[in-house]
N, C-alpha and C. Protein backbone atom coordinates (compact mmCIF):
# COMPACT_ATOMS: atom_id res chain seq x y z
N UNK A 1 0.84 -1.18 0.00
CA UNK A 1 0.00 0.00 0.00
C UNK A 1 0.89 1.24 0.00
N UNK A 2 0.35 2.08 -0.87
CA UNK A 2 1.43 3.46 -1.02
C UNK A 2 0.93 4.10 0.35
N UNK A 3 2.04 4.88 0.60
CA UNK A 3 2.03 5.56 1.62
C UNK A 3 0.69 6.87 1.72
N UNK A 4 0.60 7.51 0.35
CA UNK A 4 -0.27 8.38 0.09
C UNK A 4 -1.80 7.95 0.92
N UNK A 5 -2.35 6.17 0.14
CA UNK A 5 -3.19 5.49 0.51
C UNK A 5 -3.67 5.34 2.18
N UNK A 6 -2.21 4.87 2.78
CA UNK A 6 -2.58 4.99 3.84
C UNK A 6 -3.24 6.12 4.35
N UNK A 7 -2.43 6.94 4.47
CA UNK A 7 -2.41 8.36 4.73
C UNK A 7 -4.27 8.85 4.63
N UNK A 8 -4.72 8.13 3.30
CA UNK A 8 -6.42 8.57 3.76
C UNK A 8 -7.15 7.49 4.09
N UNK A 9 -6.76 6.51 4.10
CA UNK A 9 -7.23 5.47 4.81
C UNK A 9 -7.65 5.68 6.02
N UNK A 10 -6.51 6.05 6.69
CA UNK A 10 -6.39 6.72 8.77
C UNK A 10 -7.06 7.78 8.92
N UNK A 11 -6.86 8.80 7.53
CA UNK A 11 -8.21 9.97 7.68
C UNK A 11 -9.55 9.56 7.89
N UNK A 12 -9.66 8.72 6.55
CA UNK A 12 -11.31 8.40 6.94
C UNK A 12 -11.67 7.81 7.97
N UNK A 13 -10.59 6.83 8.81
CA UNK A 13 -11.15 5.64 9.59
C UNK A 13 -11.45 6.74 10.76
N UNK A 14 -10.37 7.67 10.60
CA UNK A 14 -10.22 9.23 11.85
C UNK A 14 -11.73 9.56 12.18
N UNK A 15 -12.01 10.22 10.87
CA UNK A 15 -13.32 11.25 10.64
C UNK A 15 -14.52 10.09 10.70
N UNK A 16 -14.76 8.85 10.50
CA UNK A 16 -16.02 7.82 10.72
C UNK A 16 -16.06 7.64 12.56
N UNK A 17 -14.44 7.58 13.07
CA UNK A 17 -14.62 6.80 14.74
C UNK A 17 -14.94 8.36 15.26
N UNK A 18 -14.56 9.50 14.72
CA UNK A 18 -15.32 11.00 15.26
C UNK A 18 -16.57 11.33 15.51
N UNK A 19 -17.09 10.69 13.95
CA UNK A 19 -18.57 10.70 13.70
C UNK A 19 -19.41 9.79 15.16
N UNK A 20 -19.09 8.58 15.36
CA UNK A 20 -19.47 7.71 15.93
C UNK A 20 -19.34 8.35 17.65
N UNK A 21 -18.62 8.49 17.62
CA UNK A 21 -18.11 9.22 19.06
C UNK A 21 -18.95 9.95 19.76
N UNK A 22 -19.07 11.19 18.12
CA UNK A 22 -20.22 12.45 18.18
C UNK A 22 -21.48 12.05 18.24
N UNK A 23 -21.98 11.17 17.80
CA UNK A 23 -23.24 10.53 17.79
C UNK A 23 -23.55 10.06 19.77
N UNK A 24 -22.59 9.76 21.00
CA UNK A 24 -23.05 8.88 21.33
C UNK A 24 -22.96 10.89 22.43
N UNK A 25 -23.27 11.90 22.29
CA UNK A 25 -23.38 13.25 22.65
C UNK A 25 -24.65 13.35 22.75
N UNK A 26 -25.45 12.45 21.72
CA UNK A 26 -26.49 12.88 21.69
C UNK A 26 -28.07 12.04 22.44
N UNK A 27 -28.74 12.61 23.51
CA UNK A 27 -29.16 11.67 24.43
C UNK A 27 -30.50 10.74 23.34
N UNK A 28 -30.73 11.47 22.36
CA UNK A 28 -31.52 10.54 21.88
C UNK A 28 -31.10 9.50 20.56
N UNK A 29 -29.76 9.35 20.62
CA UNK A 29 -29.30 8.56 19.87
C UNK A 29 -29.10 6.86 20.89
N UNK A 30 -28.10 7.39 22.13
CA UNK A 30 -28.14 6.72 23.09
C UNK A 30 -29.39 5.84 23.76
N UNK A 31 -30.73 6.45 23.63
CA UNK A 31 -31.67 6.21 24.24
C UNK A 31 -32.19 5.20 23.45
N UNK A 32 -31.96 5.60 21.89
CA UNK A 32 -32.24 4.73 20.81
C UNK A 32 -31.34 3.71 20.64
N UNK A 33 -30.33 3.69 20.74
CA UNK A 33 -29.72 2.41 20.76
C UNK A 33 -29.85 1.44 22.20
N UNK A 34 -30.11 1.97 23.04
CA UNK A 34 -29.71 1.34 24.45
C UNK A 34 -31.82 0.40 24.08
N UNK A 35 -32.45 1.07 23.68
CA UNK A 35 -33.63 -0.05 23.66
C UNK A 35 -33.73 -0.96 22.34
N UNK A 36 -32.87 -0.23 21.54
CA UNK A 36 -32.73 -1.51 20.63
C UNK A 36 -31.97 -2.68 20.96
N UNK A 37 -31.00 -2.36 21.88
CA UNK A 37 -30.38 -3.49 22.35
C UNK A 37 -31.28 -4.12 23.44
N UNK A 38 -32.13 -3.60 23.96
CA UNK A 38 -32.76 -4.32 25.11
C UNK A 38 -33.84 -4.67 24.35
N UNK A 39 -34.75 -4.70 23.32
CA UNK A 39 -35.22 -5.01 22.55
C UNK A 39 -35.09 -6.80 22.56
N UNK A 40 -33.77 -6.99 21.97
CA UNK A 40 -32.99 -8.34 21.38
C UNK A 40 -33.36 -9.39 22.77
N UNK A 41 -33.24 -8.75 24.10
CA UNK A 41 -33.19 -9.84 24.98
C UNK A 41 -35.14 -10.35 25.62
């Protein structure tokens, strides 16, 4: 893998685990996932 490649590879993986991060800020994202998981049981 060229170095260039990497280089946005680690960006994007950067800016998606940011996104994800930013998402868990928000109480009704949390609220929504925490009963979808309790949902399953």
């Amino acid at each position: 893998m060229k170095p260039v490649q990497k280089v946005l590879l680690y960006t994007g993986l950067a800016v998606v685990l940011g996104l994800v991060f930013a998402m868990y800020t928000q109480p009704d994202f949390v609220m929504t996932l925490a009963n979808q998981v309790w949902g399953c049981f």
